[in-house]
C-alpha atoms as a PDB file:
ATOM      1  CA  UNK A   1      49.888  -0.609  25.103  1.00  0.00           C
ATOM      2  CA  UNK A   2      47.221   2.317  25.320  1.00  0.00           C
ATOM      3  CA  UNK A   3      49.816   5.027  25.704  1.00  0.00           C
ATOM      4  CA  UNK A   4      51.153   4.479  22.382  1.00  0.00           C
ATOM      5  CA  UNK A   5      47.832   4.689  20.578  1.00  0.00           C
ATOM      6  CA  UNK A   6      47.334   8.036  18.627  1.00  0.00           C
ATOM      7  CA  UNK A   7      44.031   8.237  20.578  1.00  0.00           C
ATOM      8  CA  UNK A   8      45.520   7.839  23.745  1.00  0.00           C
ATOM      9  CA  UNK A   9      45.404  11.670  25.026  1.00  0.00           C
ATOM     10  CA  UNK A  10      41.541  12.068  23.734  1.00  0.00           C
ATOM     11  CA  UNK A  11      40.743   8.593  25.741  1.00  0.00           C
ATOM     12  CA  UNK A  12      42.652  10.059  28.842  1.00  0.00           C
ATOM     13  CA  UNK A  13      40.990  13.689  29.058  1.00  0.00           C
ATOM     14  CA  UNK A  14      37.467  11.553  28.918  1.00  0.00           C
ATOM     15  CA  UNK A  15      38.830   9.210  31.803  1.00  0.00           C
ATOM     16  CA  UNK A  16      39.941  12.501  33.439  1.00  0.00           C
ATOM     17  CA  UNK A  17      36.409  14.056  33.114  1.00  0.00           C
ATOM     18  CA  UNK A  18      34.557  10.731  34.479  1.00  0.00           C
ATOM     19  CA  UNK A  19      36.971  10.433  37.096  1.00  0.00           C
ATOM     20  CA  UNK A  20      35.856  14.002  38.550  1.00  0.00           C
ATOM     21  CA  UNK A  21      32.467  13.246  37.424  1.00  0.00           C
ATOM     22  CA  UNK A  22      32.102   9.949  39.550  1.00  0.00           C
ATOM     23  CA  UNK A  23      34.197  11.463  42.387  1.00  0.00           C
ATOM     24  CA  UNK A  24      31.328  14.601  42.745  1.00  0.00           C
ATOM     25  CA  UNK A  25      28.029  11.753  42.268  1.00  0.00           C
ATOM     26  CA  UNK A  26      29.696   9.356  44.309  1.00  0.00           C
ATOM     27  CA  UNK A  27      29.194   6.560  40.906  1.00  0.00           C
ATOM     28  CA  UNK A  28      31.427   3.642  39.208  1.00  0.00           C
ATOM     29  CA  UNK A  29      32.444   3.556  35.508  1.00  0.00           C
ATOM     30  CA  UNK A  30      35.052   1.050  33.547  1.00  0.00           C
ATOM     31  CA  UNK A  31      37.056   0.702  31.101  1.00  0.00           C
ATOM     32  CA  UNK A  32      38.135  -2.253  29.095  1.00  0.00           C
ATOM     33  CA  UNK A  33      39.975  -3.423  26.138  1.00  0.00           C
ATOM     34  CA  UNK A  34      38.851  -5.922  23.760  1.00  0.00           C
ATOM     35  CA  UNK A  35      41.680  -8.317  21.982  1.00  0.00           C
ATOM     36  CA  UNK A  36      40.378 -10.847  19.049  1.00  0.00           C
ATOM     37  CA  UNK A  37      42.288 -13.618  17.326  1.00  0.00           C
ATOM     38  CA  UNK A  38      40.430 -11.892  13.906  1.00  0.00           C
ATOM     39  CA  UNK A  39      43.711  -9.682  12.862  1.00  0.00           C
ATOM     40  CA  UNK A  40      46.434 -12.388  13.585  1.00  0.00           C
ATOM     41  CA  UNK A  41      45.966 -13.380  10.017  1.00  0.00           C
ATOM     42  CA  UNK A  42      46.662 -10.921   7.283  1.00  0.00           C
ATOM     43  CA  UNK A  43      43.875 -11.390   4.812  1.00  0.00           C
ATOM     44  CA  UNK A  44      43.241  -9.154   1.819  1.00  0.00           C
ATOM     45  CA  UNK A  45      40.155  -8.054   3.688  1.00  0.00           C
ATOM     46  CA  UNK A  46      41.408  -7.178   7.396  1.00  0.00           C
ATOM     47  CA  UNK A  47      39.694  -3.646   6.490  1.00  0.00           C
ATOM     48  CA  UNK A  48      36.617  -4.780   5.843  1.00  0.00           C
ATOM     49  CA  UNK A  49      36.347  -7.425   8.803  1.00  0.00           C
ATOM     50  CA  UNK A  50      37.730  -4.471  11.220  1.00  0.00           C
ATOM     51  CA  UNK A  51      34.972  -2.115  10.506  1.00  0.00           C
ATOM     52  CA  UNK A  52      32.277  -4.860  10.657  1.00  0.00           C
ATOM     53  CA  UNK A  53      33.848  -5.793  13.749  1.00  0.00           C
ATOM     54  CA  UNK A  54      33.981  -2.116  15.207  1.00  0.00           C
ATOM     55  CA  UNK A  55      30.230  -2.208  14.013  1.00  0.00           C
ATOM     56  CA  UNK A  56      29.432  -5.113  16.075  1.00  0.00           C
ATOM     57  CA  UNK A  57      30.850  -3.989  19.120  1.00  0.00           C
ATOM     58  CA  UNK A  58      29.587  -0.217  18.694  1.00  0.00           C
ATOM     59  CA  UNK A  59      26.656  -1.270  18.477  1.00  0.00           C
ATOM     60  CA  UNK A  60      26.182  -3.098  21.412  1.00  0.00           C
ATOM     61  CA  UNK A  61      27.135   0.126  23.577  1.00  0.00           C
ATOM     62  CA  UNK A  62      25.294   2.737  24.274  1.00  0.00           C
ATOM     63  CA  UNK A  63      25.259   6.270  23.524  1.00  0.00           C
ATOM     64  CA  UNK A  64      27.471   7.720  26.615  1.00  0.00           C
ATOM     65  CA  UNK A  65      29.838   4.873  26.297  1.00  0.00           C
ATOM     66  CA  UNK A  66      33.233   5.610  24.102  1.00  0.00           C
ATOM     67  CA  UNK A  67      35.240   3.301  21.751  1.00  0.00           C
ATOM     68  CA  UNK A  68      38.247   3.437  20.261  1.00  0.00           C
ATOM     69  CA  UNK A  69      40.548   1.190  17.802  1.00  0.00           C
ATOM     70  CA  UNK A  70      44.180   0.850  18.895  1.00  0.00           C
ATOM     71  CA  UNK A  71      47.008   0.857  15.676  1.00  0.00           C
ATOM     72  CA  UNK A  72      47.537  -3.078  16.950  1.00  0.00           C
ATOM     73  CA  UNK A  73      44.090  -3.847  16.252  1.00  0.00           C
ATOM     74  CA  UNK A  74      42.370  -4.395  19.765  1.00  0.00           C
ATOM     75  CA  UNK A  75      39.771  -2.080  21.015  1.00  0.00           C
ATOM     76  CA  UNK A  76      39.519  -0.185  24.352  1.00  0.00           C
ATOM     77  CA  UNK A  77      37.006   2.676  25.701  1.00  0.00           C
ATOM     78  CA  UNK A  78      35.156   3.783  28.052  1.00  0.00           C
ATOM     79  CA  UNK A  79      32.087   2.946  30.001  1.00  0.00           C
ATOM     80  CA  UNK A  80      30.389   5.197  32.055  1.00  0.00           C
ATOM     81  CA  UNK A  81      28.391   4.645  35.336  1.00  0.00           C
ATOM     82  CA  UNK A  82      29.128   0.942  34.519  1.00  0.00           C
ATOM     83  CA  UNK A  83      29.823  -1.286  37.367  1.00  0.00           C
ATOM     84  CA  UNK A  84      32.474  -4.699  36.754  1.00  0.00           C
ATOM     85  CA  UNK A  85      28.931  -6.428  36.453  1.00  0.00           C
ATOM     86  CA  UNK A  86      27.784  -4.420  33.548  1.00  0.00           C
ATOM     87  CA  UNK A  87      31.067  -5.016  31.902  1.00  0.00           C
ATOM     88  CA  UNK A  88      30.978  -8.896  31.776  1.00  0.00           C
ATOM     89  CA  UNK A  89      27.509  -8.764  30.324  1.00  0.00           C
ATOM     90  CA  UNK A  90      28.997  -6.208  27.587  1.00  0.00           C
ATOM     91  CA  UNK A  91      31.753  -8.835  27.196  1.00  0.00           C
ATOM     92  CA  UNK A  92      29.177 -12.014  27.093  1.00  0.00           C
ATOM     93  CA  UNK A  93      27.154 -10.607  24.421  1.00  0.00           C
ATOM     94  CA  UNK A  94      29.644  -9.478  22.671  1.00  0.00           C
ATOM     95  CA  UNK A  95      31.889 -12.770  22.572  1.00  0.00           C
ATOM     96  CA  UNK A  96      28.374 -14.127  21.362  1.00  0.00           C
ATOM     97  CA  UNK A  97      27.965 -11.603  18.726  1.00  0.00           C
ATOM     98  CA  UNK A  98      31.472 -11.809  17.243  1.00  0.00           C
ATOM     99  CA  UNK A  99      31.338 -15.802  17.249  1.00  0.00           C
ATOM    100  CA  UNK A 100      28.339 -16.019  15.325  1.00  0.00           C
ATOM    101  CA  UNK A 101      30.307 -13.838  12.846  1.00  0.00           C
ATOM    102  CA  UNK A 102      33.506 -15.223  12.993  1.00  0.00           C
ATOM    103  CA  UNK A 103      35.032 -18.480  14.050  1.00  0.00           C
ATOM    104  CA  UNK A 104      37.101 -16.265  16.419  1.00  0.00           C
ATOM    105  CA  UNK A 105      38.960 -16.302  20.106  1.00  0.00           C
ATOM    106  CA  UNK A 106      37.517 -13.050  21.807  1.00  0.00           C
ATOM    107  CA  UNK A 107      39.327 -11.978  25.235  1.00  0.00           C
ATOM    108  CA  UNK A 108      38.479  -8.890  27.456  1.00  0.00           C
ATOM    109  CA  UNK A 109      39.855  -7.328  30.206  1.00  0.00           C
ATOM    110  CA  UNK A 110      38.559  -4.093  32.079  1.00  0.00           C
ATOM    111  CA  UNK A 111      39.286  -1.659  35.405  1.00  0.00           C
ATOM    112  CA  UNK A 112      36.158  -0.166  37.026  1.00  0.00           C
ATOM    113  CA  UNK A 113      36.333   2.959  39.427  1.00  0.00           C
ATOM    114  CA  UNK A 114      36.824   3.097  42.327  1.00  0.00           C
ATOM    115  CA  UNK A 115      37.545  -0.753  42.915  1.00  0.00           C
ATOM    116  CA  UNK A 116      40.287  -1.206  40.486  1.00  0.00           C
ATOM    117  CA  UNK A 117      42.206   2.911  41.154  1.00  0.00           C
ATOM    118  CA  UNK A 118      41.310   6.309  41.886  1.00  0.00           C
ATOM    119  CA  UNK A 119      43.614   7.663  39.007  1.00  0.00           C
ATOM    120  CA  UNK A 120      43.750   7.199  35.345  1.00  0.00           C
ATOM    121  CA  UNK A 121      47.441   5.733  36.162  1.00  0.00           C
ATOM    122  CA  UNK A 122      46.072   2.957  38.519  1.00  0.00           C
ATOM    123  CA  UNK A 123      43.467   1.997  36.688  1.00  0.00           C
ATOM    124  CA  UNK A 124      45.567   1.183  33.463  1.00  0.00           C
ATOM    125  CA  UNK A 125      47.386  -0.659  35.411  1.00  0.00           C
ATOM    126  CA  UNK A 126      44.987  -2.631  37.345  1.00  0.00           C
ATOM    127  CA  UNK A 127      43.595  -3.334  33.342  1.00  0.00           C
ATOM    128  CA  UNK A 128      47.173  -4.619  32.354  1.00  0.00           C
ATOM    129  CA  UNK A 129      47.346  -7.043  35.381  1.00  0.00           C
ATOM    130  CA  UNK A 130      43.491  -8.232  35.460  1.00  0.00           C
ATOM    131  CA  UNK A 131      42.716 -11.741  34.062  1.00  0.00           C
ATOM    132  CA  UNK A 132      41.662 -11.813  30.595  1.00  0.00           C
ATOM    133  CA  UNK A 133      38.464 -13.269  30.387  1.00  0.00           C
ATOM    134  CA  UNK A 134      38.312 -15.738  27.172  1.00  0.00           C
ATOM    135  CA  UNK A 135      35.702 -16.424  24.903  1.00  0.00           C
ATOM    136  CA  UNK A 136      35.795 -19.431  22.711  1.00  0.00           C
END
């Protein structure tokens, strides 16, 4: 699903980067996608509700971390010297955030280095086959 995303070769030359990066300081980093049940309906105001929700979830990351917006409306990036841990926190507040927003299904997935692959291939895969975490 990433690969096709117009963004794709920017996201993988940063994954590239942190992969050497953590490799040399011996750290972890993730990265996760987002899905939300918010664009299955095609309102006259999808725009608007995507960039409050790329607000929301920007805002909840920090200043090293990187987001993008996929062309089928689900978000993925990249989380630097970010363990699994830090990543289901991310995804708790966020679910939180976007619920009190919208009455919305939220589900996340995410890969961290090294557990998950030790290449940019194996770690998008790992993120295809993980379990979706939900959030009612």
């Amino acid at each position: 699903m990433i690969k096709r995303d117009p963004e794709y070769a920017t996201f993988s030359k940063l994954v590239e980067v942190e992969l050497l990066r953590s490799r040399r300081y011996m750290r972890q980093f993730s990265i996760f996608t987002i899905e939300t049940s918010l664009f299955e309906t095609q309102s006259e105001n999808r725009l608007i509700d995507m960039e409050k929700m790329f607000g929301i979830v920007k805002n909840n990351l920090r200043m090293i971390d990187y987001l993008f917006l996929n062309s089928n409306d689900f978000f993925y990036g990249l989380l630097p010297e970010t363990p699994s841990d830090g990543v289901f926190i991310l995804s708790d507040r966020l679910a939180n955030k976007l619920k009190g927003l919208y009455q919305i299904k939220v589900s996340m997935r995410w890969a961290t280095y090294p557990k998950d692959g030790q290449k940019i291939e194996t770690l998008l895969t790992s993120l295809q086959k993980s379990g979706q975490v939900y959030f009612k």
